[in-house]
Protein backbone atom coordinates (compact mmCIF):
# COMPACT_ATOMS: atom_id res chain seq x y z
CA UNK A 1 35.06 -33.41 207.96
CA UNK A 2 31.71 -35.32 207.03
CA UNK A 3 29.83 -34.62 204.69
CA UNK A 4 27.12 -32.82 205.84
CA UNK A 5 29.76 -30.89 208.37
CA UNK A 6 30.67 -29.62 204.63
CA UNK A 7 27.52 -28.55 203.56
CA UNK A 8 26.54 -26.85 206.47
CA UNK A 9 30.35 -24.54 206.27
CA UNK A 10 29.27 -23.83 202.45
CA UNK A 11 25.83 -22.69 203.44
CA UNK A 12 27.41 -20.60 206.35
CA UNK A 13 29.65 -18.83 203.99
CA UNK A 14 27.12 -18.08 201.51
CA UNK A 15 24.84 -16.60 203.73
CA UNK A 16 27.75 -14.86 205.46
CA UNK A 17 28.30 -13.53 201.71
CA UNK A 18 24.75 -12.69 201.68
CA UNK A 19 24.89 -10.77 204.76
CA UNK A 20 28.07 -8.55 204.15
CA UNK A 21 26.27 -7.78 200.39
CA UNK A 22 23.52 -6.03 202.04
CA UNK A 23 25.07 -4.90 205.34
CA UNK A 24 26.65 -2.49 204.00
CA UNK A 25 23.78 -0.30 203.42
CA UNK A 26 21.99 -1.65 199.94
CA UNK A 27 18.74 -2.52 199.85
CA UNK A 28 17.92 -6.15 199.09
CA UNK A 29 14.25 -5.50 197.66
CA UNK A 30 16.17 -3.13 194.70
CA UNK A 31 18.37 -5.64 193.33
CA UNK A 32 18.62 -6.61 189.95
CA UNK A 33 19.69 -10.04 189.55
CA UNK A 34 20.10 -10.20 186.12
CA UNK A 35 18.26 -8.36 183.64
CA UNK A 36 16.61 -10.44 180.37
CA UNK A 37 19.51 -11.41 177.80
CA UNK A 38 22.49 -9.45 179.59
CA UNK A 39 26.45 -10.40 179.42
CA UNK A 40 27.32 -11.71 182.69
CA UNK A 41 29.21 -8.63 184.88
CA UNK A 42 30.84 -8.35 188.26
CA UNK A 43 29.09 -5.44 189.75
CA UNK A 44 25.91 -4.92 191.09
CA UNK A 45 22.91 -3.07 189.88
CA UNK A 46 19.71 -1.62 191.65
CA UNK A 47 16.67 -0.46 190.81
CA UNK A 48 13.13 0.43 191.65
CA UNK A 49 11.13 3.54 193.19
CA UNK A 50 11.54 6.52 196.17
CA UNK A 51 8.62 8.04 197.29
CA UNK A 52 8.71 12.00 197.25
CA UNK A 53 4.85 12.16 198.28
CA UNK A 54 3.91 9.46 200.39
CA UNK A 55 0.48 10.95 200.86
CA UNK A 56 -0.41 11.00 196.54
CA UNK A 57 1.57 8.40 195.55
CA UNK A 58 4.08 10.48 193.66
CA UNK A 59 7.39 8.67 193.14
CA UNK A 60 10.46 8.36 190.88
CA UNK A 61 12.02 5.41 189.26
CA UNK A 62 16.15 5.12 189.50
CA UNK A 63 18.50 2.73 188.09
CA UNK A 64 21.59 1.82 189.85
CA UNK A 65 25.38 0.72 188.81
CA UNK A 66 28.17 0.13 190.71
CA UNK A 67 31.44 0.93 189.49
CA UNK A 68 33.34 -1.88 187.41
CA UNK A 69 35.61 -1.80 189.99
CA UNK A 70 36.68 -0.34 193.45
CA UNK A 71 33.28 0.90 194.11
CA UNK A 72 33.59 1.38 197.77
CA UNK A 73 36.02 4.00 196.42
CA UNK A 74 34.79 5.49 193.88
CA UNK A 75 32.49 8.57 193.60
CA UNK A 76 28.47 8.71 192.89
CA UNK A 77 27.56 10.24 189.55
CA UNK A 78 23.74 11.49 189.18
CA UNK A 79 22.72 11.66 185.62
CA UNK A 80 20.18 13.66 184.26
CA UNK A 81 18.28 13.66 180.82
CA UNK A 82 17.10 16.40 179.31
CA UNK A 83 13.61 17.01 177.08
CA UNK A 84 12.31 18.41 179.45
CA UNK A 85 10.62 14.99 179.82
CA UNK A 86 12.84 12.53 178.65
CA UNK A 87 14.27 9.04 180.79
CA UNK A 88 17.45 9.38 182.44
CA UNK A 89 17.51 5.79 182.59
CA UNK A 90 16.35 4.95 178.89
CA UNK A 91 19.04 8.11 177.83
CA UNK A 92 22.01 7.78 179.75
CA UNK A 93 21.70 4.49 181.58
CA UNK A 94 21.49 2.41 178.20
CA UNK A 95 22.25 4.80 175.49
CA UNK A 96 24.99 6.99 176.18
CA UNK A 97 27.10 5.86 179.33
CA UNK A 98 25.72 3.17 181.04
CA UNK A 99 27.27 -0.30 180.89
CA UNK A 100 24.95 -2.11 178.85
CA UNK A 101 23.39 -1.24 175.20
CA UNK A 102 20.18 -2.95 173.62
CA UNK A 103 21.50 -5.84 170.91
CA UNK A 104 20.05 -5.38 167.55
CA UNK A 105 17.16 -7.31 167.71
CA UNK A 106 15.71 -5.33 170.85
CA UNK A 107 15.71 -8.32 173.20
CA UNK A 108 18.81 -8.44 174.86
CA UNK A 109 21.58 -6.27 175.96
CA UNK A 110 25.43 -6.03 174.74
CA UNK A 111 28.00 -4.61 176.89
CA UNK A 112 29.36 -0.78 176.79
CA UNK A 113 33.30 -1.10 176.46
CA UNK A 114 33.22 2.73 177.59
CA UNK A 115 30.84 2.82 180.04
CA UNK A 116 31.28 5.76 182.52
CA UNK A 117 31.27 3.20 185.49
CA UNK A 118 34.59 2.39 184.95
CA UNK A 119 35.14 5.42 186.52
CA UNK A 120 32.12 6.13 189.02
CA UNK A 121 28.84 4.48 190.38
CA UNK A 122 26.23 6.02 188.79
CA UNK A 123 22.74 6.73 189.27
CA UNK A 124 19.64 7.69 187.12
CA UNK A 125 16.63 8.84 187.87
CA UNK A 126 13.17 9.47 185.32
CA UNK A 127 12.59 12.56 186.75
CA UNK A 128 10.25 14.59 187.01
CA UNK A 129 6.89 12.11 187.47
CA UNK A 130 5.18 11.34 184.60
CA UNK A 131 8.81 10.30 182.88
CA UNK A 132 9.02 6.75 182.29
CA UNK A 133 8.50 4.49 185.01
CA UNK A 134 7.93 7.72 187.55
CA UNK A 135 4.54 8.34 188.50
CA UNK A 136 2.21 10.15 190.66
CA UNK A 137 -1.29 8.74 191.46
CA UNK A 138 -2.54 12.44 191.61
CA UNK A 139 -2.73 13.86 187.77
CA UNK A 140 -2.32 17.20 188.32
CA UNK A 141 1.30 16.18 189.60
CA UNK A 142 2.17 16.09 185.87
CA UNK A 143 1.81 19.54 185.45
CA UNK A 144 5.34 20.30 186.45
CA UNK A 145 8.13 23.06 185.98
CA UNK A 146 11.50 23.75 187.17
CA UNK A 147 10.58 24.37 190.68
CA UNK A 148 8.72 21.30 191.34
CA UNK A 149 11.10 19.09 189.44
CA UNK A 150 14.20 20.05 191.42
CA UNK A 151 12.05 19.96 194.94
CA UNK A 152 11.39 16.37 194.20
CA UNK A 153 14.57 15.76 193.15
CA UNK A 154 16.42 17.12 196.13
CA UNK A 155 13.34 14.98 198.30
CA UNK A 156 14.84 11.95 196.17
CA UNK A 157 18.33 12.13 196.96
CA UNK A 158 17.58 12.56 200.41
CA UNK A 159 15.89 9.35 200.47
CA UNK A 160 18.15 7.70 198.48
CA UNK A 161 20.49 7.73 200.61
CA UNK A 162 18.22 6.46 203.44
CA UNK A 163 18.46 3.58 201.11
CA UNK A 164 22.39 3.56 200.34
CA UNK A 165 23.54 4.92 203.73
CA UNK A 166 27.23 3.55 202.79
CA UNK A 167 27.21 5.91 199.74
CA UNK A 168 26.58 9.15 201.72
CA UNK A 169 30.03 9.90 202.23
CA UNK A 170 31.07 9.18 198.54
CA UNK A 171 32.19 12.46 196.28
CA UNK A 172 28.92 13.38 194.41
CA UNK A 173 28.82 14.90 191.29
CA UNK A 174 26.07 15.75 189.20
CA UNK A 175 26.06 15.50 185.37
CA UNK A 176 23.74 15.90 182.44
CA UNK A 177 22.40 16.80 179.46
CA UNK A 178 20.14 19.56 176.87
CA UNK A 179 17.78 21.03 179.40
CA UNK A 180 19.44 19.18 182.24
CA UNK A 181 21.28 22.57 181.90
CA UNK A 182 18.11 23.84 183.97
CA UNK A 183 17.60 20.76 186.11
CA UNK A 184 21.65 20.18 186.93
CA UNK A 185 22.31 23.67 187.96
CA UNK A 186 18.98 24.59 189.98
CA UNK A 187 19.49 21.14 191.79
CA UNK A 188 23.07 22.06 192.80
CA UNK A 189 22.28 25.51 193.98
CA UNK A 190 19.36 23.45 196.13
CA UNK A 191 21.77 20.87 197.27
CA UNK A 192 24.20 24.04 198.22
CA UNK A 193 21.45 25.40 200.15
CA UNK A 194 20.31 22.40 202.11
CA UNK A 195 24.23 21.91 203.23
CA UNK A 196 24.18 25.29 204.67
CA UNK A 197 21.36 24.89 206.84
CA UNK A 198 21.60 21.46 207.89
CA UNK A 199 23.11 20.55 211.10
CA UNK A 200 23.34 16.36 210.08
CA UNK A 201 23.88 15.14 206.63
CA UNK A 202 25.45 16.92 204.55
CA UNK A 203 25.65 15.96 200.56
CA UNK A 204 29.18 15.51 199.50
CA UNK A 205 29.05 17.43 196.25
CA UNK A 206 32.12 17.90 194.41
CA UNK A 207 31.30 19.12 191.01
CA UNK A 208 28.55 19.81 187.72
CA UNK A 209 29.09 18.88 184.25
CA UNK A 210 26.46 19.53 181.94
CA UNK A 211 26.81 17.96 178.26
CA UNK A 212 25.03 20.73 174.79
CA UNK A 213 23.21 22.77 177.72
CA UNK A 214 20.26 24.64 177.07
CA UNK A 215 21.68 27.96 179.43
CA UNK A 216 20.28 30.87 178.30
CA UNK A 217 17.87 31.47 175.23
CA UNK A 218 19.39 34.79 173.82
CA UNK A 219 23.04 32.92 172.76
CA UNK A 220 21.85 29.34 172.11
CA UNK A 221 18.82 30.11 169.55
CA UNK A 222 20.56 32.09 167.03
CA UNK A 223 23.42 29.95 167.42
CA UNK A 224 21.59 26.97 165.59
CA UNK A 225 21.04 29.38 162.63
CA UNK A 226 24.85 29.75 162.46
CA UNK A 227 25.45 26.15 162.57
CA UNK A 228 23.43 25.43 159.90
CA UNK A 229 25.17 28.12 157.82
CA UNK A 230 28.73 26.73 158.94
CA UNK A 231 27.92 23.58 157.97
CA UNK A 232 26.45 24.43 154.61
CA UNK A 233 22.65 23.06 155.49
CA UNK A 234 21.09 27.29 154.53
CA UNK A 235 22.03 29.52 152.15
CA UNK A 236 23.79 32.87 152.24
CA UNK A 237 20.56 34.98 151.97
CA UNK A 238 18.85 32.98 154.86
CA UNK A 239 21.42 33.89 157.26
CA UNK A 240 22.00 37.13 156.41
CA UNK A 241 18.26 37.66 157.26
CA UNK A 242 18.12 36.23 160.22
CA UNK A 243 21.52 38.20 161.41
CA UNK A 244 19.66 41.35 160.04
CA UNK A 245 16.56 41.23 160.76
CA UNK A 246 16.23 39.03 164.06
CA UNK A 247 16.70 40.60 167.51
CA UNK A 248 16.56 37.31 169.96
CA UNK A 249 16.95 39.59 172.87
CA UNK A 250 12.93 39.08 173.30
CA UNK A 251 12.85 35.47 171.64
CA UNK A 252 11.02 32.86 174.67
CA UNK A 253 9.68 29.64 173.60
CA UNK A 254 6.17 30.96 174.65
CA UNK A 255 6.30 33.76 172.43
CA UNK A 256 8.69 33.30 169.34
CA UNK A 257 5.62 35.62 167.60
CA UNK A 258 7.87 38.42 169.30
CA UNK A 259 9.99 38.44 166.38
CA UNK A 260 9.08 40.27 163.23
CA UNK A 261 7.16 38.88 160.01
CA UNK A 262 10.60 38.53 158.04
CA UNK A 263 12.75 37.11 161.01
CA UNK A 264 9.74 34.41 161.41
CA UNK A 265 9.42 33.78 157.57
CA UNK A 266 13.05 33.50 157.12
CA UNK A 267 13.50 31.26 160.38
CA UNK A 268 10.81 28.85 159.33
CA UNK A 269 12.79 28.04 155.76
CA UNK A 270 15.83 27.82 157.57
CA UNK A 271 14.26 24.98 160.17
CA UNK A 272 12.88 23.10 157.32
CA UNK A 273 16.59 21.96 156.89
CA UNK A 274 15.77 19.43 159.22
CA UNK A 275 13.80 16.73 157.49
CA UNK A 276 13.65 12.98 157.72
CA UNK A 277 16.57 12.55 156.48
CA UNK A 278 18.86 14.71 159.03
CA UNK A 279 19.27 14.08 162.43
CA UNK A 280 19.43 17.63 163.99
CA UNK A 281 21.34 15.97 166.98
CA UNK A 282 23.75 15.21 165.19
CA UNK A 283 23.88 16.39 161.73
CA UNK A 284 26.52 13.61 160.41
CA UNK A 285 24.77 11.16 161.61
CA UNK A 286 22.77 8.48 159.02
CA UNK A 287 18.80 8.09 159.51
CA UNK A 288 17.62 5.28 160.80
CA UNK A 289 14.55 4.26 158.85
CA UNK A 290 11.22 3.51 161.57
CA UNK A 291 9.07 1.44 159.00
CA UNK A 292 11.86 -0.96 158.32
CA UNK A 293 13.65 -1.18 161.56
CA UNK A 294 10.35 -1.92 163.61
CA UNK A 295 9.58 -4.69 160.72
CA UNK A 296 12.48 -6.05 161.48
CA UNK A 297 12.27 -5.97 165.31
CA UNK A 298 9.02 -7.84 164.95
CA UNK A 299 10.33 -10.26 162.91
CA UNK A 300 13.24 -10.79 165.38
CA UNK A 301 15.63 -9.95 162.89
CA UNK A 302 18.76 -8.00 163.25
CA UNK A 303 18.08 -4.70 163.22
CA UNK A 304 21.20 -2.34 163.90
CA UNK A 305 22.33 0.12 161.43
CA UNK A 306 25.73 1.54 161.48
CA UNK A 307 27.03 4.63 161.00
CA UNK A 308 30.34 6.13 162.06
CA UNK A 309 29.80 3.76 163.99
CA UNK A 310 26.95 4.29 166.26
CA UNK A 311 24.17 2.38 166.11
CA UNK A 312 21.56 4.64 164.30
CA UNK A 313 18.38 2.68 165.22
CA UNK A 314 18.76 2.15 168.88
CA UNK A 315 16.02 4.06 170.10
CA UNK A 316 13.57 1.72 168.66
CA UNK A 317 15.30 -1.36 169.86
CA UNK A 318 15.69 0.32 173.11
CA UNK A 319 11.63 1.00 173.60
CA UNK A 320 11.22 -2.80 172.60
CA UNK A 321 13.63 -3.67 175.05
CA UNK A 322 11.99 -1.97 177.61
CA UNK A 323 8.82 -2.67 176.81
CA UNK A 324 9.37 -6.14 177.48
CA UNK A 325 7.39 -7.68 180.81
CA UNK A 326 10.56 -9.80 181.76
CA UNK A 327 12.61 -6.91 181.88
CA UNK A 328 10.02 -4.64 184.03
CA UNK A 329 10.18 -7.24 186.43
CA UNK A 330 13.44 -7.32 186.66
CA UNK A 331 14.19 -4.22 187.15
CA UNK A 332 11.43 -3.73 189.76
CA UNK A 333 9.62 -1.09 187.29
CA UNK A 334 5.76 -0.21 186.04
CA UNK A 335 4.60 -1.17 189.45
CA UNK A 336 1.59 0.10 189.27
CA UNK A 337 1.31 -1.19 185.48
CA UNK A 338 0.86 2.36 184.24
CA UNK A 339 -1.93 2.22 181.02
CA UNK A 340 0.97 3.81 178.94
CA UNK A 341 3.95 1.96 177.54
CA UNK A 342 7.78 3.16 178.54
CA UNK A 343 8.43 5.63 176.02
CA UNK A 344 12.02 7.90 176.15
CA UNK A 345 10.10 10.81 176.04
CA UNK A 346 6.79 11.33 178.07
CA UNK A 347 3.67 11.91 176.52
CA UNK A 348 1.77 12.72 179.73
CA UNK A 349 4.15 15.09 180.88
CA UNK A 350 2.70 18.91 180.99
CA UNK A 351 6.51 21.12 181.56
CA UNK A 352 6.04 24.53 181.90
CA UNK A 353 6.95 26.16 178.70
CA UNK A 354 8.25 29.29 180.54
CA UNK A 355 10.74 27.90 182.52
CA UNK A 356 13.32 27.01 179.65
CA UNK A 357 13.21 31.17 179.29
CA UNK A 358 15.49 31.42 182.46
CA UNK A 359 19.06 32.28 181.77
CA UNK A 360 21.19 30.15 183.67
CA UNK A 361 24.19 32.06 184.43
CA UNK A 362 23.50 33.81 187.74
CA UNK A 363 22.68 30.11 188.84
CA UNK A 364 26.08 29.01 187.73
CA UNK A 365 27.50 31.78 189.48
CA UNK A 366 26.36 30.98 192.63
CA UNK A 367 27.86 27.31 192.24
CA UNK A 368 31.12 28.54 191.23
CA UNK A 369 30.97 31.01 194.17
CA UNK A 370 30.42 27.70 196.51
CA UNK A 371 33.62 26.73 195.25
CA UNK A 372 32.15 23.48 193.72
CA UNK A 373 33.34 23.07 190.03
CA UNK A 374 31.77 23.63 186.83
CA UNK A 375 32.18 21.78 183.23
CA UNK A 376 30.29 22.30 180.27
CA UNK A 377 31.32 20.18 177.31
CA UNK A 378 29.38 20.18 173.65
CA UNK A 379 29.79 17.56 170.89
CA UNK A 380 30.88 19.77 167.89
CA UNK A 381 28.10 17.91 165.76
CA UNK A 382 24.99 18.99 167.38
CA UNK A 383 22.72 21.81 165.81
CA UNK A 384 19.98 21.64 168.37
CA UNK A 385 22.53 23.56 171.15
CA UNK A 386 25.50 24.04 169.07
CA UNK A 387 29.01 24.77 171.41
CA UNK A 388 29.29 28.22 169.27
CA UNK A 389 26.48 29.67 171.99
CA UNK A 390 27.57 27.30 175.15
CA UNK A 391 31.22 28.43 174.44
CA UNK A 392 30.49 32.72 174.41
CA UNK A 393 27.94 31.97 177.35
CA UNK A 394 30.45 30.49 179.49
CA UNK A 395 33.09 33.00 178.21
CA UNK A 396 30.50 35.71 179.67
CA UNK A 397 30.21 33.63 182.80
CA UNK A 398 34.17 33.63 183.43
CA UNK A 399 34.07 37.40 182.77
CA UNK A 400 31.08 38.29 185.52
CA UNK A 401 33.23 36.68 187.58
CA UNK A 402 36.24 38.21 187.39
CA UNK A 403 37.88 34.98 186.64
CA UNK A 404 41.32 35.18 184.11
CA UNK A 405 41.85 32.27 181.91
CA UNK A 406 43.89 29.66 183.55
CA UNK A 407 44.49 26.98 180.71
CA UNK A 408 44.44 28.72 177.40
CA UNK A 409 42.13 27.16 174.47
CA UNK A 410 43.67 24.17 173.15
CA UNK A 411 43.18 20.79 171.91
CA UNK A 412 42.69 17.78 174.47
CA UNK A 413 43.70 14.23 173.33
CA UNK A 414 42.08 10.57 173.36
CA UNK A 415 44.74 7.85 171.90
CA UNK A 416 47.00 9.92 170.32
CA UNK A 417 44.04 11.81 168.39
CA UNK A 418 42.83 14.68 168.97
CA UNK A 419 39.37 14.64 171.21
CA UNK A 420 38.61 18.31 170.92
CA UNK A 421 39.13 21.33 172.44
CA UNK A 422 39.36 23.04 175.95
CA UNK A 423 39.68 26.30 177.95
CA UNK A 424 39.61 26.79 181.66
CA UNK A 425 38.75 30.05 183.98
CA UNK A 426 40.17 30.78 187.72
CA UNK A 427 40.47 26.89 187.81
CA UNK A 428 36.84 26.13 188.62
CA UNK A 429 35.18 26.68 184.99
CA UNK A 430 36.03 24.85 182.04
CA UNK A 431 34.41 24.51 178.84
CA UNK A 432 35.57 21.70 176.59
CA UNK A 433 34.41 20.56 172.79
CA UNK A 434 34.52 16.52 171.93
CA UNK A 435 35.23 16.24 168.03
CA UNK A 436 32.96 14.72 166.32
CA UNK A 437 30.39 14.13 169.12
CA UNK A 438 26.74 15.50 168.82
CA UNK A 439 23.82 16.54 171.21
CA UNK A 440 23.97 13.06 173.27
CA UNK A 441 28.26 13.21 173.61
CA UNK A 442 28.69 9.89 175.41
CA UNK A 443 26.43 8.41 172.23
CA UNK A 444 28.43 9.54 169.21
CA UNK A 445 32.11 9.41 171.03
CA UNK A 446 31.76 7.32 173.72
CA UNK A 447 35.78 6.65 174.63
CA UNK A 448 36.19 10.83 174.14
CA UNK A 449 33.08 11.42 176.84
CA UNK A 450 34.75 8.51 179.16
CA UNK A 451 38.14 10.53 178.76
CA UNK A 452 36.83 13.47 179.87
CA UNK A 453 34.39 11.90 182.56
CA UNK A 454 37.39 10.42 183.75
CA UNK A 455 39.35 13.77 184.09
CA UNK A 456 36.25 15.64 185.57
CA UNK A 457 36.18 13.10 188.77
CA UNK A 458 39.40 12.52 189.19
CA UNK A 459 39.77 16.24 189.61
CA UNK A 460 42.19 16.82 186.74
CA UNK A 461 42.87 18.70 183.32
CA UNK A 462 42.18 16.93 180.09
CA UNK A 463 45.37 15.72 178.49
CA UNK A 464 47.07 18.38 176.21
CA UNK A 465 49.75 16.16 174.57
CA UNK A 466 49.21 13.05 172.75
CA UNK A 467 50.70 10.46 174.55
CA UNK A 468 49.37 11.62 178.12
CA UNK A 469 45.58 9.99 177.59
CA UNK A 470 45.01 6.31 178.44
CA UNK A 471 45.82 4.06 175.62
CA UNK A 472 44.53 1.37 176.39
């Protein structure tokens, strides 16, 4: 064969290569080569914008992974951050499960040994606009709510999948976290909806799993008060008022004044627990010190703190990260070169402060009622929506019901240790604890959240003896 014969059959297979990559229903424009300072990988990522309103320019930035392996095979996972107003993409996709985290000096990336695509593609989505990299050319678009946020959302996936046809007949679940236990839920029932009325597409969905939900006011606000008590952050005389003299029956985030003088008084000195010096995410967690860490990130200097550890001052190299122009362009973002920079939680966003008043349940219910599965797991370190009010809500959930208990409560093992505890109801409701995990789970524990990830999609129970987990 001559030479140039050669060349020409290397060229052929390339673009033959290049053909098969993007025949199979990925969009070339949304690839991300390679973002600034990142390990080299074998799967693919995408990223970059869906329009929900063509006609105002509103539309929402996603990032998406492939699975580490097998990802023809493997389901879609959706994850959703909470706030309300805070990046799914900044939160989960490199935080808490995605496969990369931000090196210590904020200008490159280090891989996540536990990243949840090991067992899933995932996607993530700064939603609603106004979030991130998400946008709408029409202000008033910012003023959003629950309603508007899941309309768009629903709008999204639907075009999403105009964009990764070959993924519409994946298993879909949808995951999340804090007040993704409003967005996760009221997207579902949407999704649930659409399926019965369309006559086409149909999604896939399979399953919800919702990490320290915010559910339903009346349970999950006094149970912070508790938590601070159990852990020894109040004294006796602080709780006892607030037990006596509190009645969060009428307690909204629009009107806390509904409680009495004393209740407020006596709530007020208990919340000043939280100081600079306590994360109330995650209570054992060391503080990561601003003024030092973003002198350090200036100066290019390591700056990663450990603590149990977790990285305590990755926020702050994360939002350099970010904020770097090399790695908007790479991953398609800022488009329209917003006059804001990325932040993880948006300052033009205007959420209705009402909404978060809405008790979840009856939502769940509905799910449940679909048939589609339910999980709600809670780090065991997290005061902000401590698993004392998740577990009695769900508990009340299983009861309306009718369902019995199917597995009893018990512990759940990771490598031989023990990664927390678990009960299931009429085998479509579980609620599960991950020891010594806080408000963002995969964050604090990440190989406990992949163990449990890993049992959600695959449809199974958490391991109840020691040597049935993975060890790897």
């Amino acid at each position: 064969m001559s030479k140039l014969s050669w060349q020409a059959v290397v060229i052929e297979s390339v673009l033959l290569i290049i053909v098969q990559w993007f025949a199979d229903g990925y969009p070339e424009a949304d690839l991300v080569v390679r973002l600034p300072g990142q390990p080299k990988v074998t799967f693919r990522q995408y990223a970059g914008y869906v329009e929900v309103d063509l006609s105002v320019g509103r539309s929402l930035f996603y990032y998406y992974v492939e699975a580490e392996t097998h990802p023809d095979t493997k389901p879609l996972t959706l994850w959703l951050n909470g706030g309300p107003g805070c990046s799914s993409v900044g939160g989960g996709g490199f935080t808490e499960l995605g496969p990369f985290y931000p090196t210590g000096d904020g200008r490159g990336l280090r891989i996540n040994t536990m990243s949840w695509n090991k067992a899933s593609n995932l996607l993530f989505v700064e939603s609603p606009a106004g979030v991130g990299w998400s946008y709408s050319n029409r202000t008033s678009d910012y003023n959003a709510g629950d309603e508007s946020a899941t309309s768009d959302m629903l709008l999204f996936l639907l075009r999403w999948f105009d964009k990764f046809p070959a993924l519409k007949s994946h298993d879909l679940f949808l995951t999340g976290e804090s007040y993704a236990g409003h967005y996760i839920p009221q997207l579902a029932d949407a999704i649930l909806s659409y399926n019965s009325r369309s006559s086409g597409f149909r999604f896939n969905i399979k399953g919800i799993a919702i990490g320290n939900p915010l559910l339903k006011l009346d349970r999950d606000v006094p149970a912070v008060f508790e938590f601070f008590w159990s852990h020894g952050m109040i004294a006796d005389e602080e709780r006892l008022t607030i037990m006596n003299q509190c009645d969060f029956k009428d307690y909204t985030f629009a009107s806390p004044h509904n409680v009495s003088n004393i209740c407020h008084d006596a709530i007020r000195t208990a919340g000043n627990v939280i100081t600079e010096y306590i994360n109330n995410y995650d209570v054992l967690l060391d503080f990561c010190y601003p003024s030092i860490v973003q002198q350090e990130l200036r100066l290019k200097k390591m700056a990663t703190k450990m603590s149990m550890g977790v990285d305590v001052c990755m926020t702050y190299e994360r939002r350099l990260y970010f904020n770097l122009p090399e790695v908007q362009i790479a991953l398609h973002a800022n488009r329209t070169h917003l006059p804001y920079e990325w932040s993880m939680c948006s300052t033009q966003l205007n959420y209705s402060g009402i909404d978060g008043n809405m008790d979840m349940l009856p939502v769940l219910k509905r799910i449940i009622q679909n048939k589609t599965p339910v999980w709600i797991f809670s780090g065991d370190q997290d005061s902000v929506i401590p698993f004392t009010g998740s577990r009695s809500l769900i508990r009340e959930l299983a009861q309306d019901l009718n369902f019995e208990i199917t597995v009893p409560y018990r512990i759940w093992f990771h490598k031989r240790q023990v990664g927390g505890w678990a009960i299931e109801y009429g085998n479509l409701l579980t609620f599960a604890t991950v020891r010594g995990a806080a408000h963002m789970v995969p964050y604090a524990q990440p190989a406990r959240a992949l163990q449990l990830f890993s049992s959600f999609v695959s449809g199974g129970r958490l391991p109840n003896k020691p040597h049935s987990s993975t060890d790897d």
